[in-house]
C-alpha atoms as a PDB file:
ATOM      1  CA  UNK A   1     103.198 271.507 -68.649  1.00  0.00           C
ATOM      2  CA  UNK A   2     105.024 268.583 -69.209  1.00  0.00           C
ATOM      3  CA  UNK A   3     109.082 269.569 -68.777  1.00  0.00           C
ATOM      4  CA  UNK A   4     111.833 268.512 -71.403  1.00  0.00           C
ATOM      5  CA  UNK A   5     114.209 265.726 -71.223  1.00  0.00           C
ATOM      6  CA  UNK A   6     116.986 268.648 -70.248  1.00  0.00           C
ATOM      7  CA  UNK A   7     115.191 269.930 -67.833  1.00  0.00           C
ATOM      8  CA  UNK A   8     114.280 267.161 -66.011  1.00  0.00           C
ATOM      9  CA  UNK A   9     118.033 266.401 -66.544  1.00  0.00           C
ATOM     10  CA  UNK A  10     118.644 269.539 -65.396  1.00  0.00           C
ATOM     11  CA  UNK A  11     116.109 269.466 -62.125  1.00  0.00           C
ATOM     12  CA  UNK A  12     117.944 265.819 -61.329  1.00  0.00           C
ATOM     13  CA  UNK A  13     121.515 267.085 -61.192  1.00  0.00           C
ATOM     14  CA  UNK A  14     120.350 270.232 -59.013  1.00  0.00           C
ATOM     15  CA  UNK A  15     118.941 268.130 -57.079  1.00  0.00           C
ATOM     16  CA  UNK A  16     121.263 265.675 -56.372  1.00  0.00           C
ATOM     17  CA  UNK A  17     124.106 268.702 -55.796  1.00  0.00           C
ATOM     18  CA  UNK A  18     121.753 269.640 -53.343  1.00  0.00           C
ATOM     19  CA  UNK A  19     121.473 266.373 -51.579  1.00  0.00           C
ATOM     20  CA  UNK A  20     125.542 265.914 -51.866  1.00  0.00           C
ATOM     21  CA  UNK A  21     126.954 269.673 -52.448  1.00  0.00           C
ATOM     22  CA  UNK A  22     130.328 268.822 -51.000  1.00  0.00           C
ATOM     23  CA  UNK A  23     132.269 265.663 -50.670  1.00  0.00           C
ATOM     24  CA  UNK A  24     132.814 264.621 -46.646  1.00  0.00           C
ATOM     25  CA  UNK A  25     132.253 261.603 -44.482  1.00  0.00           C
ATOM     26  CA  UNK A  26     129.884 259.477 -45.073  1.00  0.00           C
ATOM     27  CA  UNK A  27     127.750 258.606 -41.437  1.00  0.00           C
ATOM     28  CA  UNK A  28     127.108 255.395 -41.219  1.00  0.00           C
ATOM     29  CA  UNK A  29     123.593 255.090 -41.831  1.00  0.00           C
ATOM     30  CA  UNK A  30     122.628 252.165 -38.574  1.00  0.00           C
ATOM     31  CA  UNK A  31     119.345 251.961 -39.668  1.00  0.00           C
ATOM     32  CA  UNK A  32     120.298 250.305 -42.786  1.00  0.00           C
ATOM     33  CA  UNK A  33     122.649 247.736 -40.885  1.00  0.00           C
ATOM     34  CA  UNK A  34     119.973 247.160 -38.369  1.00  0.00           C
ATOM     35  CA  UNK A  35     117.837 246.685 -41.102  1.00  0.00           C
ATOM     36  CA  UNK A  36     120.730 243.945 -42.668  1.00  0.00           C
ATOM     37  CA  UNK A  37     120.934 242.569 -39.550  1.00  0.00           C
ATOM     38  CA  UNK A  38     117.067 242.264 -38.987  1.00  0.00           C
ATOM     39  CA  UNK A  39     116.709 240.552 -42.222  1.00  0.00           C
ATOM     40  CA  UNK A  40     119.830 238.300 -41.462  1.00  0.00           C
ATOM     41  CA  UNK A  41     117.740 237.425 -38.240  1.00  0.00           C
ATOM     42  CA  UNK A  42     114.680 236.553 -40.340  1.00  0.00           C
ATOM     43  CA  UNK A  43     116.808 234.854 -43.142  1.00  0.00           C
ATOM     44  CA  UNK A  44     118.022 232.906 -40.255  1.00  0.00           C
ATOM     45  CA  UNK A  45     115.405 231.953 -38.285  1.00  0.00           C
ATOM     46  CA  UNK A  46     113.390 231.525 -41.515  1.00  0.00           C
ATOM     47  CA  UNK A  47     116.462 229.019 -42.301  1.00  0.00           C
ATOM     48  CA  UNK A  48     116.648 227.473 -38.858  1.00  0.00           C
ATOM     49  CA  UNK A  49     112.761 227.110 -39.213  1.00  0.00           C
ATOM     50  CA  UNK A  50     112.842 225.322 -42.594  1.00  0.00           C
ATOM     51  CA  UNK A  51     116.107 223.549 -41.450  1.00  0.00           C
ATOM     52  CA  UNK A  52     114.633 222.464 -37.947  1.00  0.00           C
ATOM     53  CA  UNK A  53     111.502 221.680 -40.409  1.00  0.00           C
ATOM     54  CA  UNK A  54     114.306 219.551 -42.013  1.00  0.00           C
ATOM     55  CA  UNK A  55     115.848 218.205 -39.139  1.00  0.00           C
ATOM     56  CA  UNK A  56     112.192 217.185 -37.630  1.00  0.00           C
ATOM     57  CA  UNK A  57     111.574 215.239 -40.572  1.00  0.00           C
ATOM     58  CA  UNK A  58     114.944 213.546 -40.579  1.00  0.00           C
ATOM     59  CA  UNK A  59     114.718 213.046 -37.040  1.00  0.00           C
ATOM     60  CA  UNK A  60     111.420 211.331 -37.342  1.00  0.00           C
ATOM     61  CA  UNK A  61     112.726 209.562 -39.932  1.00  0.00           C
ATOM     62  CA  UNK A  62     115.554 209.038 -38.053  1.00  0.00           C
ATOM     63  CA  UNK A  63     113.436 207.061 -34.839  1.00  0.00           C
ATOM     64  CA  UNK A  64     111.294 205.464 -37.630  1.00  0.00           C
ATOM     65  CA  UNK A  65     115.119 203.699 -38.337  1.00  0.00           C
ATOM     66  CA  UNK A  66     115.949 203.554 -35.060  1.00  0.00           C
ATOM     67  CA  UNK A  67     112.654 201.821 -34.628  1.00  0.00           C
ATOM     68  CA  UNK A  68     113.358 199.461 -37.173  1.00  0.00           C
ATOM     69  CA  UNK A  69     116.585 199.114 -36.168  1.00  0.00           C
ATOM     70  CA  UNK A  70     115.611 198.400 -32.357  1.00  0.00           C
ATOM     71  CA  UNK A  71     113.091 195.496 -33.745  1.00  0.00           C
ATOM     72  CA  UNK A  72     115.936 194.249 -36.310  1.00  0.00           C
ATOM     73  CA  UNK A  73     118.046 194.726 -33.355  1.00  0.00           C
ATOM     74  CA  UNK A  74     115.656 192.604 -30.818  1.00  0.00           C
ATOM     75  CA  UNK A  75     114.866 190.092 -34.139  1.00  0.00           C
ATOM     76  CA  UNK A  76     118.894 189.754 -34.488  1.00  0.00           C
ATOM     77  CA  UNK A  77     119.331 189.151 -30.664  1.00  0.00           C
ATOM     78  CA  UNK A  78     116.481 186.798 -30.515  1.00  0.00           C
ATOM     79  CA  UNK A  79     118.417 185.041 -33.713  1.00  0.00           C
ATOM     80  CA  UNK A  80     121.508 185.207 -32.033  1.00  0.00           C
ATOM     81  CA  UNK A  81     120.114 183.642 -28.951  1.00  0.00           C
ATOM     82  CA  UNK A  82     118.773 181.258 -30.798  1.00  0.00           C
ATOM     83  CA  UNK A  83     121.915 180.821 -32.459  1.00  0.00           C
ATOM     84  CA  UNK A  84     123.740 180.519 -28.887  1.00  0.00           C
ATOM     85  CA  UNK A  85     121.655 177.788 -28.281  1.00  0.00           C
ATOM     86  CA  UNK A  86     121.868 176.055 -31.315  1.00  0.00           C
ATOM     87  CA  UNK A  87     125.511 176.821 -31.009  1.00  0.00           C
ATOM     88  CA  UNK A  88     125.813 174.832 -27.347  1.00  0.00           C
ATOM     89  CA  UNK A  89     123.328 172.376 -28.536  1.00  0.00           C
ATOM     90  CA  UNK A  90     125.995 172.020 -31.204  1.00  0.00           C
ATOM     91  CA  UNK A  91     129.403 171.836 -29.318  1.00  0.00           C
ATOM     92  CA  UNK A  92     127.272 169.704 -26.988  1.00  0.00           C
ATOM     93  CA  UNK A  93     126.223 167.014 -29.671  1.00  0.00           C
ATOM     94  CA  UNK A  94     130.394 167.776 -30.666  1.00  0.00           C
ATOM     95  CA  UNK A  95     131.271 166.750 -27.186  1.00  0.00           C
ATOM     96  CA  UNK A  96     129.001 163.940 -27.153  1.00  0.00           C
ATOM     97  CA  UNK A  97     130.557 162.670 -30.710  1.00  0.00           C
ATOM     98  CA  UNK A  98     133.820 163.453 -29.510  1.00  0.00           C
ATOM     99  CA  UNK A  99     132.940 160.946 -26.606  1.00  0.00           C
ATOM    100  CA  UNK A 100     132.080 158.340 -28.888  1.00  0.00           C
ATOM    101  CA  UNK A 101     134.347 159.187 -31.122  1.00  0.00           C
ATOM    102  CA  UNK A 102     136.887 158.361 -28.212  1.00  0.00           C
ATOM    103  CA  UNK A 103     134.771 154.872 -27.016  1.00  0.00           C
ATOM    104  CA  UNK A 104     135.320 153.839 -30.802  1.00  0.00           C
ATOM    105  CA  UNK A 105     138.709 154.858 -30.927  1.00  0.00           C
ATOM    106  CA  UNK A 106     138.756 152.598 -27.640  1.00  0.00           C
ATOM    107  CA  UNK A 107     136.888 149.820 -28.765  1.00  0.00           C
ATOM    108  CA  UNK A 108     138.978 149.863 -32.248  1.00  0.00           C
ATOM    109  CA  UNK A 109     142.294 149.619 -29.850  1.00  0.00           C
ATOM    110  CA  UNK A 110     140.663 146.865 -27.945  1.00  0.00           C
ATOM    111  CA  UNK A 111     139.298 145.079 -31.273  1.00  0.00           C
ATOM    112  CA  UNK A 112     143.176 145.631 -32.410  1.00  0.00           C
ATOM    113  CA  UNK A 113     144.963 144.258 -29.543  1.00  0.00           C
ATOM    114  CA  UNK A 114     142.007 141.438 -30.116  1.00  0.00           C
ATOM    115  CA  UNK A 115     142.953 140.772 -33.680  1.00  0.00           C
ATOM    116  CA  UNK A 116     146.721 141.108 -32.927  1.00  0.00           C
ATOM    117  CA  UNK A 117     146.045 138.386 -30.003  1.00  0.00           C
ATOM    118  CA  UNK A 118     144.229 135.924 -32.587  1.00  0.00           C
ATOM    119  CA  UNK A 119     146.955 136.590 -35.060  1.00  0.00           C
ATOM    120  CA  UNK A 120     149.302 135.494 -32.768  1.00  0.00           C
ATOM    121  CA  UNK A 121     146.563 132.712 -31.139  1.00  0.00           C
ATOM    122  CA  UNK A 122     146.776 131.327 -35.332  1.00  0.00           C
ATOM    123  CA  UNK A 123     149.972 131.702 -35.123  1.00  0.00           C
ATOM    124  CA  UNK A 124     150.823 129.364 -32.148  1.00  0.00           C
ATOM    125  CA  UNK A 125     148.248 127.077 -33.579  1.00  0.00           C
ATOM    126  CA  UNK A 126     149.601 126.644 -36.875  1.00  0.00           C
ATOM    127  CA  UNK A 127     152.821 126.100 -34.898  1.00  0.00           C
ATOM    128  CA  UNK A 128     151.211 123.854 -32.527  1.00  0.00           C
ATOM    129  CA  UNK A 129     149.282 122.372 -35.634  1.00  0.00           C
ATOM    130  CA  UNK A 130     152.959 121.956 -37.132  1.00  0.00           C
ATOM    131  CA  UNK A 131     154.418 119.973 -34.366  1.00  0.00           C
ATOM    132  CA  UNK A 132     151.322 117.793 -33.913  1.00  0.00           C
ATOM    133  CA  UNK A 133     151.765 116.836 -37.750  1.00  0.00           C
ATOM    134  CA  UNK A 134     155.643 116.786 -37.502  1.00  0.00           C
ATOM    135  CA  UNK A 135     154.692 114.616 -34.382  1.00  0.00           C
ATOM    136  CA  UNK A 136     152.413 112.395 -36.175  1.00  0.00           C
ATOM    137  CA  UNK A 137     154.817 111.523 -38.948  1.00  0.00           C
ATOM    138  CA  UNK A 138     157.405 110.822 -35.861  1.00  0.00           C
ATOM    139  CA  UNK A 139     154.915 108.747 -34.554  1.00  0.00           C
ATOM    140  CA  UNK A 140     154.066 106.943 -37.732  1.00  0.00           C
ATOM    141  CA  UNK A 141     157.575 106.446 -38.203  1.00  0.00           C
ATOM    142  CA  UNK A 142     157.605 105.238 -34.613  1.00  0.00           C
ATOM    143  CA  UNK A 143     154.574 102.995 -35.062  1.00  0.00           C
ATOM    144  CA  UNK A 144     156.520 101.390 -38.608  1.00  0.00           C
ATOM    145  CA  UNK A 145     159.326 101.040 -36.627  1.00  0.00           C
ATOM    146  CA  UNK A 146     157.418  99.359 -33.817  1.00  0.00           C
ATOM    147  CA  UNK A 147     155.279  96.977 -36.104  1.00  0.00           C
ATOM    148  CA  UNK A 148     159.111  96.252 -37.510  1.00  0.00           C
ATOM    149  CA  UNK A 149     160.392  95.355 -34.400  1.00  0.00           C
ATOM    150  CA  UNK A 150     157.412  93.358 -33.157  1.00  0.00           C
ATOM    151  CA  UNK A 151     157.182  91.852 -36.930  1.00  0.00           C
ATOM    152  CA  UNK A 152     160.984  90.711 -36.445  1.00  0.00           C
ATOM    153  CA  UNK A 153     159.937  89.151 -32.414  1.00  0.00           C
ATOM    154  CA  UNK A 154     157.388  87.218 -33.790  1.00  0.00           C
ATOM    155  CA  UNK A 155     159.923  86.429 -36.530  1.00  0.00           C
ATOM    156  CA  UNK A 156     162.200  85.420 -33.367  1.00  0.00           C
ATOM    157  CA  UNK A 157     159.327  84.137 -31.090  1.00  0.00           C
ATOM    158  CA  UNK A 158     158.589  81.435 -34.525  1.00  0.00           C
ATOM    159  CA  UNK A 159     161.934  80.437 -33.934  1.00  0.00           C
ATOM    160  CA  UNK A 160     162.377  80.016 -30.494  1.00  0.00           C
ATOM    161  CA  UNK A 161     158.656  78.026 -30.961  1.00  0.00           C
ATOM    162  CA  UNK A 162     158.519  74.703 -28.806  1.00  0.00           C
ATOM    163  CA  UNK A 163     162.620  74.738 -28.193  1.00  0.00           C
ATOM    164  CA  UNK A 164     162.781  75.555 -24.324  1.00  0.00           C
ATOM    165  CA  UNK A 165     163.837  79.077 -25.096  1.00  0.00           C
ATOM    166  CA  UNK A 166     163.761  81.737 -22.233  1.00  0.00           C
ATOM    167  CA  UNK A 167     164.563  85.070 -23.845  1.00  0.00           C
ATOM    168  CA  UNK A 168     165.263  88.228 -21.809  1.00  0.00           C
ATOM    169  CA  UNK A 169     165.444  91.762 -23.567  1.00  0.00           C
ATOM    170  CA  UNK A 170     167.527  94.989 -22.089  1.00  0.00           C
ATOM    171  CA  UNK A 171     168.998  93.696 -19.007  1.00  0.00           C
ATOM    172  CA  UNK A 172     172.248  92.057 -17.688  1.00  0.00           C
ATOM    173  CA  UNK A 173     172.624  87.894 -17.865  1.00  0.00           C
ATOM    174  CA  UNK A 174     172.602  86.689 -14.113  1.00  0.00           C
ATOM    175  CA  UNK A 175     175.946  84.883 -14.978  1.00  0.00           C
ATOM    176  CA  UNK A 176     179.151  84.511 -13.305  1.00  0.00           C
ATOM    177  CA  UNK A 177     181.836  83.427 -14.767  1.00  0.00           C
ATOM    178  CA  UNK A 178     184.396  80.698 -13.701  1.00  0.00           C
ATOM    179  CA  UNK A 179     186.363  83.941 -11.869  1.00  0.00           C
ATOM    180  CA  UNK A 180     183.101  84.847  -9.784  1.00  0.00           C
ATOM    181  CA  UNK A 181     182.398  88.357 -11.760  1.00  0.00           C
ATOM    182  CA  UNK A 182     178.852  89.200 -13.064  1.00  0.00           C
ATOM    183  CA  UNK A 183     178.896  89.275 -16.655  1.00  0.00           C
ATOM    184  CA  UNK A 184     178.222  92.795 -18.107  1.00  0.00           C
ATOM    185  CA  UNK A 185     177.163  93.086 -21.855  1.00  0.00           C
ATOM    186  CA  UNK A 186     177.651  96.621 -23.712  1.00  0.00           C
ATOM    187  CA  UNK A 187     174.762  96.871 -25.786  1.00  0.00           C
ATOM    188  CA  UNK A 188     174.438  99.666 -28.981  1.00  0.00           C
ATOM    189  CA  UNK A 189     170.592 100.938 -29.371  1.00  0.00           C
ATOM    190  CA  UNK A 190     171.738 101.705 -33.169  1.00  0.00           C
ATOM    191  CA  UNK A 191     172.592  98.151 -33.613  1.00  0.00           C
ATOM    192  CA  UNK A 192     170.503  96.015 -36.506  1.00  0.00           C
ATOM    193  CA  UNK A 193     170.443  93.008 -37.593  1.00  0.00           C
ATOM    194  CA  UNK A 194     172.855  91.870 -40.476  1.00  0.00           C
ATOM    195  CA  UNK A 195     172.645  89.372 -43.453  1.00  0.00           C
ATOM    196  CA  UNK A 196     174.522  85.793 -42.721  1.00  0.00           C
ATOM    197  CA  UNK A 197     177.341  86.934 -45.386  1.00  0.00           C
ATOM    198  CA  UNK A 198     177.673  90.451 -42.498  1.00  0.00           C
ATOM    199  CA  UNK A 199     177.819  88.444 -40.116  1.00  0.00           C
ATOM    200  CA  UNK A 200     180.216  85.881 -41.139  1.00  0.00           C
ATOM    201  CA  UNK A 201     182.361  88.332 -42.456  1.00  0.00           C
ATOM    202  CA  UNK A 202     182.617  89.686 -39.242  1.00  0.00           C
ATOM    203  CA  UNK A 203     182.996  86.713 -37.093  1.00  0.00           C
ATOM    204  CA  UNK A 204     185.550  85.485 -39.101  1.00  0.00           C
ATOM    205  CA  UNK A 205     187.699  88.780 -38.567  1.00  0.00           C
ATOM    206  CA  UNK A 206     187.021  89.459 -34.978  1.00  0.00           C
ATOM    207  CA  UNK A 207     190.417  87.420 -32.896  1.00  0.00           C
ATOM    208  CA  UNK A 208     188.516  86.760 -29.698  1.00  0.00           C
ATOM    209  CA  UNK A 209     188.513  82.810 -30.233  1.00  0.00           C
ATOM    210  CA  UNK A 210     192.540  83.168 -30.597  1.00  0.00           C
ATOM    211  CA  UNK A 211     192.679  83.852 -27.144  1.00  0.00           C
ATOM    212  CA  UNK A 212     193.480  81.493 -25.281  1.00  0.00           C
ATOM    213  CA  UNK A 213     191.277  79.304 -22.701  1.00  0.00           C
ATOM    214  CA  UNK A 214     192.404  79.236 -19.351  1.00  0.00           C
ATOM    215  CA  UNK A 215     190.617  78.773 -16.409  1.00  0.00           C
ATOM    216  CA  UNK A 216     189.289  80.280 -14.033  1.00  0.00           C
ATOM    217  CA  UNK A 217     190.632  83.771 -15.525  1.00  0.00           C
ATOM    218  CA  UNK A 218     188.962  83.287 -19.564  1.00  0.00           C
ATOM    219  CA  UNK A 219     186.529  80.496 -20.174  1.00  0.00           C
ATOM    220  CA  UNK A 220     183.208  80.318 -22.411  1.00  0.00           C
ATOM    221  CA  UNK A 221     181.230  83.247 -20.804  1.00  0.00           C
ATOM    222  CA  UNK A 222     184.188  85.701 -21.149  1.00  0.00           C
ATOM    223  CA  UNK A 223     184.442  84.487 -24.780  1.00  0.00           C
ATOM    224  CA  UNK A 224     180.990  85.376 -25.762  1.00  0.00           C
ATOM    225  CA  UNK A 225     180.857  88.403 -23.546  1.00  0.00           C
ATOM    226  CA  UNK A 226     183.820  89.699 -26.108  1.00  0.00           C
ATOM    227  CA  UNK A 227     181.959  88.831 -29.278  1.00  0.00           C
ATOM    228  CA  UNK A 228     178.606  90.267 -28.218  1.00  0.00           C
ATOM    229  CA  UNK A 229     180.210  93.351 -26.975  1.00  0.00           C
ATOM    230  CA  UNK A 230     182.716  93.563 -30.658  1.00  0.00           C
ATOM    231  CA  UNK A 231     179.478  92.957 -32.748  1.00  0.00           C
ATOM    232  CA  UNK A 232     177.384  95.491 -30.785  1.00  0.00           C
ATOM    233  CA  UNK A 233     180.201  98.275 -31.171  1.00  0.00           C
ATOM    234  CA  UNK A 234     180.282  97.259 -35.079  1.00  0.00           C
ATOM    235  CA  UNK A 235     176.378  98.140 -35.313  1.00  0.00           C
ATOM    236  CA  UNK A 236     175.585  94.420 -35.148  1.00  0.00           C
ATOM    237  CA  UNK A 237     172.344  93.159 -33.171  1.00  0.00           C
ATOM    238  CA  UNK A 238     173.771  90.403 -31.017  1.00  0.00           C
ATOM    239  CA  UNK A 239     172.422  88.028 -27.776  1.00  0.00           C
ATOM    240  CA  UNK A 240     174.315  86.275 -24.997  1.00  0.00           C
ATOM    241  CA  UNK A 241     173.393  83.107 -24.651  1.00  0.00           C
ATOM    242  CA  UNK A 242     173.417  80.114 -21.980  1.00  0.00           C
ATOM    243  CA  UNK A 243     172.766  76.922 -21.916  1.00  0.00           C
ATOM    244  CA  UNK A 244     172.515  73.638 -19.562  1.00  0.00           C
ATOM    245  CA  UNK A 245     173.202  70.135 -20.086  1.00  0.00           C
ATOM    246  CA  UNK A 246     171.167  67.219 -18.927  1.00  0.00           C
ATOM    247  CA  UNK A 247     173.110  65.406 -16.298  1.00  0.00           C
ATOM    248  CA  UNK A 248     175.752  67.794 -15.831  1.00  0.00           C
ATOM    249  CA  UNK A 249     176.030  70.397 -13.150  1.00  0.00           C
ATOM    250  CA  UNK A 250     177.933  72.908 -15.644  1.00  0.00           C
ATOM    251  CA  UNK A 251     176.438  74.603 -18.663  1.00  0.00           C
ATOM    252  CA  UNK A 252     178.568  76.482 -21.256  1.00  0.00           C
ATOM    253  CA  UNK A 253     178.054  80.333 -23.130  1.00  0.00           C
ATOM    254  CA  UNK A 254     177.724  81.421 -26.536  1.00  0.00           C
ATOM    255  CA  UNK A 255     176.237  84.375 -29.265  1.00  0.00           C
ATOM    256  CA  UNK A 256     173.359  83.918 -31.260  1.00  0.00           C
ATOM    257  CA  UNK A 257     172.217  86.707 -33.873  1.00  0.00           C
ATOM    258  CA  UNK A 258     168.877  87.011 -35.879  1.00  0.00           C
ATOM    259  CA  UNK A 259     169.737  87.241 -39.649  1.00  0.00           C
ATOM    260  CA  UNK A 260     167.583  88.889 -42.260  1.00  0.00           C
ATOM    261  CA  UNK A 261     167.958  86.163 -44.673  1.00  0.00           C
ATOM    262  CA  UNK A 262     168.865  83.166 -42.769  1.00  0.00           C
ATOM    263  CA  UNK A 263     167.227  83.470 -39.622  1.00  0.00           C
ATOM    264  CA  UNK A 264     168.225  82.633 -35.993  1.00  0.00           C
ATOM    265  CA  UNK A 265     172.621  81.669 -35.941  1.00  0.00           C
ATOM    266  CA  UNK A 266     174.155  80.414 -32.999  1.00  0.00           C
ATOM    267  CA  UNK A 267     177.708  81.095 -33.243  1.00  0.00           C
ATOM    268  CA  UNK A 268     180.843  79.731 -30.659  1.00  0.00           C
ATOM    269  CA  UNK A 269     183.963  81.319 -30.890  1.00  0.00           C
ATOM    270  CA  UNK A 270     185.530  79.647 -27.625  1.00  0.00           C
ATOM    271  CA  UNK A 271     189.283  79.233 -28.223  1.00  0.00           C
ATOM    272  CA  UNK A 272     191.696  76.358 -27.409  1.00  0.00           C
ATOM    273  CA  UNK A 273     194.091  75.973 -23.697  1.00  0.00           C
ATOM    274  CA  UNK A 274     197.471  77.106 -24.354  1.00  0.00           C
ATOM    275  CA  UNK A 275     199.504  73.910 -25.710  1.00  0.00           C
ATOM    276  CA  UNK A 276     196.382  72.378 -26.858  1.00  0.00           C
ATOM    277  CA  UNK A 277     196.205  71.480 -30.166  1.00  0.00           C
ATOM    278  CA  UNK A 278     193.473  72.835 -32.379  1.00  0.00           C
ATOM    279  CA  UNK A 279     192.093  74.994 -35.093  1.00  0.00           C
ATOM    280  CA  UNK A 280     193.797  78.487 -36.505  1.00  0.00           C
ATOM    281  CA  UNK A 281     190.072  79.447 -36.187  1.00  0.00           C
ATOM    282  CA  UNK A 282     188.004  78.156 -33.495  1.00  0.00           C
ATOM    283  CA  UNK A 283     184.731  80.329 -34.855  1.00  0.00           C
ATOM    284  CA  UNK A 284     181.880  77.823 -35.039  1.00  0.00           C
ATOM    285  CA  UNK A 285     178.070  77.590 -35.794  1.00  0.00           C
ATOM    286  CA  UNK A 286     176.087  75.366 -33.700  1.00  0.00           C
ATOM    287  CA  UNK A 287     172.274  73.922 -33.684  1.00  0.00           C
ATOM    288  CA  UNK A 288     170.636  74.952 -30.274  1.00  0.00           C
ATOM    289  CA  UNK A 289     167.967  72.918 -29.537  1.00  0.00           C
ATOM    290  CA  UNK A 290     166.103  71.542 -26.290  1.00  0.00           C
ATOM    291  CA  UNK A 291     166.891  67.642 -26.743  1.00  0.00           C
ATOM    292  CA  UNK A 292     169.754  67.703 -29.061  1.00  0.00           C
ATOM    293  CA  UNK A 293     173.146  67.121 -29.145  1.00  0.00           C
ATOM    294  CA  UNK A 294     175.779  70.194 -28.957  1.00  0.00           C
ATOM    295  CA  UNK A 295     178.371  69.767 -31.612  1.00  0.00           C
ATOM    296  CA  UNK A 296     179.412  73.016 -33.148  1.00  0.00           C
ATOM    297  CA  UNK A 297     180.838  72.856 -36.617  1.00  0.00           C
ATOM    298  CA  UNK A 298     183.735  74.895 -37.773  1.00  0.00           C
ATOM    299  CA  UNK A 299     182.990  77.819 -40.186  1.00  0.00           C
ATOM    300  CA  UNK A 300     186.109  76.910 -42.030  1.00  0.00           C
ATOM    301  CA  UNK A 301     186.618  73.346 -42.279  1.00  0.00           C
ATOM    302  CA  UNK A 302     190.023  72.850 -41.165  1.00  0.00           C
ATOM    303  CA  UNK A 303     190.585  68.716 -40.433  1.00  0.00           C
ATOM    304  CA  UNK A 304     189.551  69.297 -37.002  1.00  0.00           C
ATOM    305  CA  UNK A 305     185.910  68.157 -35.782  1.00  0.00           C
ATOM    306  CA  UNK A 306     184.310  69.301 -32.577  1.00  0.00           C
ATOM    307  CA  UNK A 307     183.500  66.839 -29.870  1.00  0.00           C
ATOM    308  CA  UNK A 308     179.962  66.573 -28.625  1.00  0.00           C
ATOM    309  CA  UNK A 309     179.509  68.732 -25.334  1.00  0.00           C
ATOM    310  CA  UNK A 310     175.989  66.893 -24.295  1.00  0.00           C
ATOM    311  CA  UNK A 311     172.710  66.994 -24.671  1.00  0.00           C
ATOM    312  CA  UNK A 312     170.675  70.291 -24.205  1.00  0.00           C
ATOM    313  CA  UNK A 313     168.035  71.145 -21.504  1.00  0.00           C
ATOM    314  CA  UNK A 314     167.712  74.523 -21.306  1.00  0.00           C
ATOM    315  CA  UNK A 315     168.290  77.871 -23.099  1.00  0.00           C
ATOM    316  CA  UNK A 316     168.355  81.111 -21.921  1.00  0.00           C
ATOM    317  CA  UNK A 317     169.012  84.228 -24.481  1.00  0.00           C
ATOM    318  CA  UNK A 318     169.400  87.780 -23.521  1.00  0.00           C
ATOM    319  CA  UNK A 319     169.330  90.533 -26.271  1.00  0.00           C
END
């Protein structure tokens, strides 16, 4: 017979009084933590399996990368040898071009210092080039100056043509005068020759004919020795001259000077003795000729007439 809902209700509560009728300690029931443990165990080991399972598979996975990373590893030290090499080929080929780098560098110094010594090889040709012109104009000029001169001795050479002339040029006359001293001429380089109106001017206002004539201390050859040497220091070309007469044993001295628009002048300025009488001015021109008579004539007339001195052999000018 099938029992109520109470009484089963009933049955249930005596039954549990029965199973716990008084309150006391519980025993720990070991089983039950044995059992806790047991299944701990499994839970573990069932864990450790799955997580070894796991760990397997990641460690596989794991050499499967460490695999790939030995070959990348190999592959990236096979690059990076590679790369060593390339990188020593490199610094070697940077050496190398660092060597010639440096032998330019060299050669551009040496190509400097080359251009710097044919600067200055231009430069001391130009210079040179310079001088040689500057010389050539100085030697034109010296060439005009030269056909000048040997224009005006041809000029002179016309003059002294078929007259008995002996000309000497740059050194002393072999004279002595009445007092037995050499006659020595003071000549100016810078001297030229001057027009007859020059020349006269200056004859006529040089005093050496005022001296007076005495012998043996101041005859002819000192007088023209003092004219040549007061027309040289005034920049005036002048020549000592000397002549012989036929027949006599004596000769006598005078100047002669070349002018530009009267020609050859022979000019006497020998002075009077003391207590002669005579001329205020004893200047004179003369004709000089091989032949003729020598009779100078006064440059200012004064009443007085000079006496012929003889006839003339020879000549003998020195410039």
């Amino acid at each position: 017979m099938e029992l109520s809902p109470e009484e089963k209700r009933k049955i249930y509560e005596e039954e549990r009084a029965r199973l716990e009728p008084v309150e006391k300690p519980k025993k720990k029931d070991t089983r039950y933590d044995m059992r806790s443990i047991l299944v701990l165990v499994v839970i573990l080991l069932m864990g450790a399996l799955a997580w070894g399972g796991v760990t397997q598979a990641r460690l596989s996975g794991s050499e499967a990368n460490l695999s790939t990373a030995k070959a990348s590893l190999v592959t990236t030290q096979a690059d990076l040898s590679n790369t060593q090499a390339t990188l020593n080929n490199a610094t070697a080929e940077v050496s190398s071009l660092n060597g010639q780098v440096n032998s330019l560098n060299s050669q551009v110094n040496s190509l400097n210092s080359q251009v710097s010594n044919f600067n200055n090889t231009v430069n001391n040709l130009e210079s040179q080039l310079s001088q040689v012109q500057n010389s050539a104009a100085g030697s034109q000029n010296t060439i005009t100056t030269l056909q000048s001169e040997l224009n005006q001795a041809n000029s002179e050479l016309q003059l002294y043509h078929e007259t008995g002339i002996t000309i000497y040029s740059g050194i002393q006359p072999a004279v002595i005068d009445e007092a037995g001293v050499f006659v020595t001429l003071m000549r100016n380089p810078a001297a030229e020759n001057p027009t007859w109106a020059e020349l006269k001017s200056f004859i006529l206002a040089d005093k050496t004919d005022s001296t007076p004539y005495i012998v043996p201390t101041y005859t002819c050859a000192d007088y023209a020795r003092d004219v040549y040497d007061n027309a040289e220091a005034a920049g005036i070309r002048a020549a000592f001259v000397t002549i012989n007469f036929q027949g006599q044993s004596s000769g006598h001295a005078l100047d002669a000077f070349v002018t530009t628009d009267q020609g050859l002048i022979y000019i006497d300025c020998t002075g009077t003795a003391p207590g002669q009488a005579g001329p205020a001015n004893n200047d004179s021109t003369v004709v000089v000729k091989r032949g003729t008579e020598y009779q100078p004539q006064f440059i200012i007339p004064q009443g007085w007439v000079y006496l012929p001195m003889g006839i003339v052999d020879t000549i003998t000018i020195y410039w």
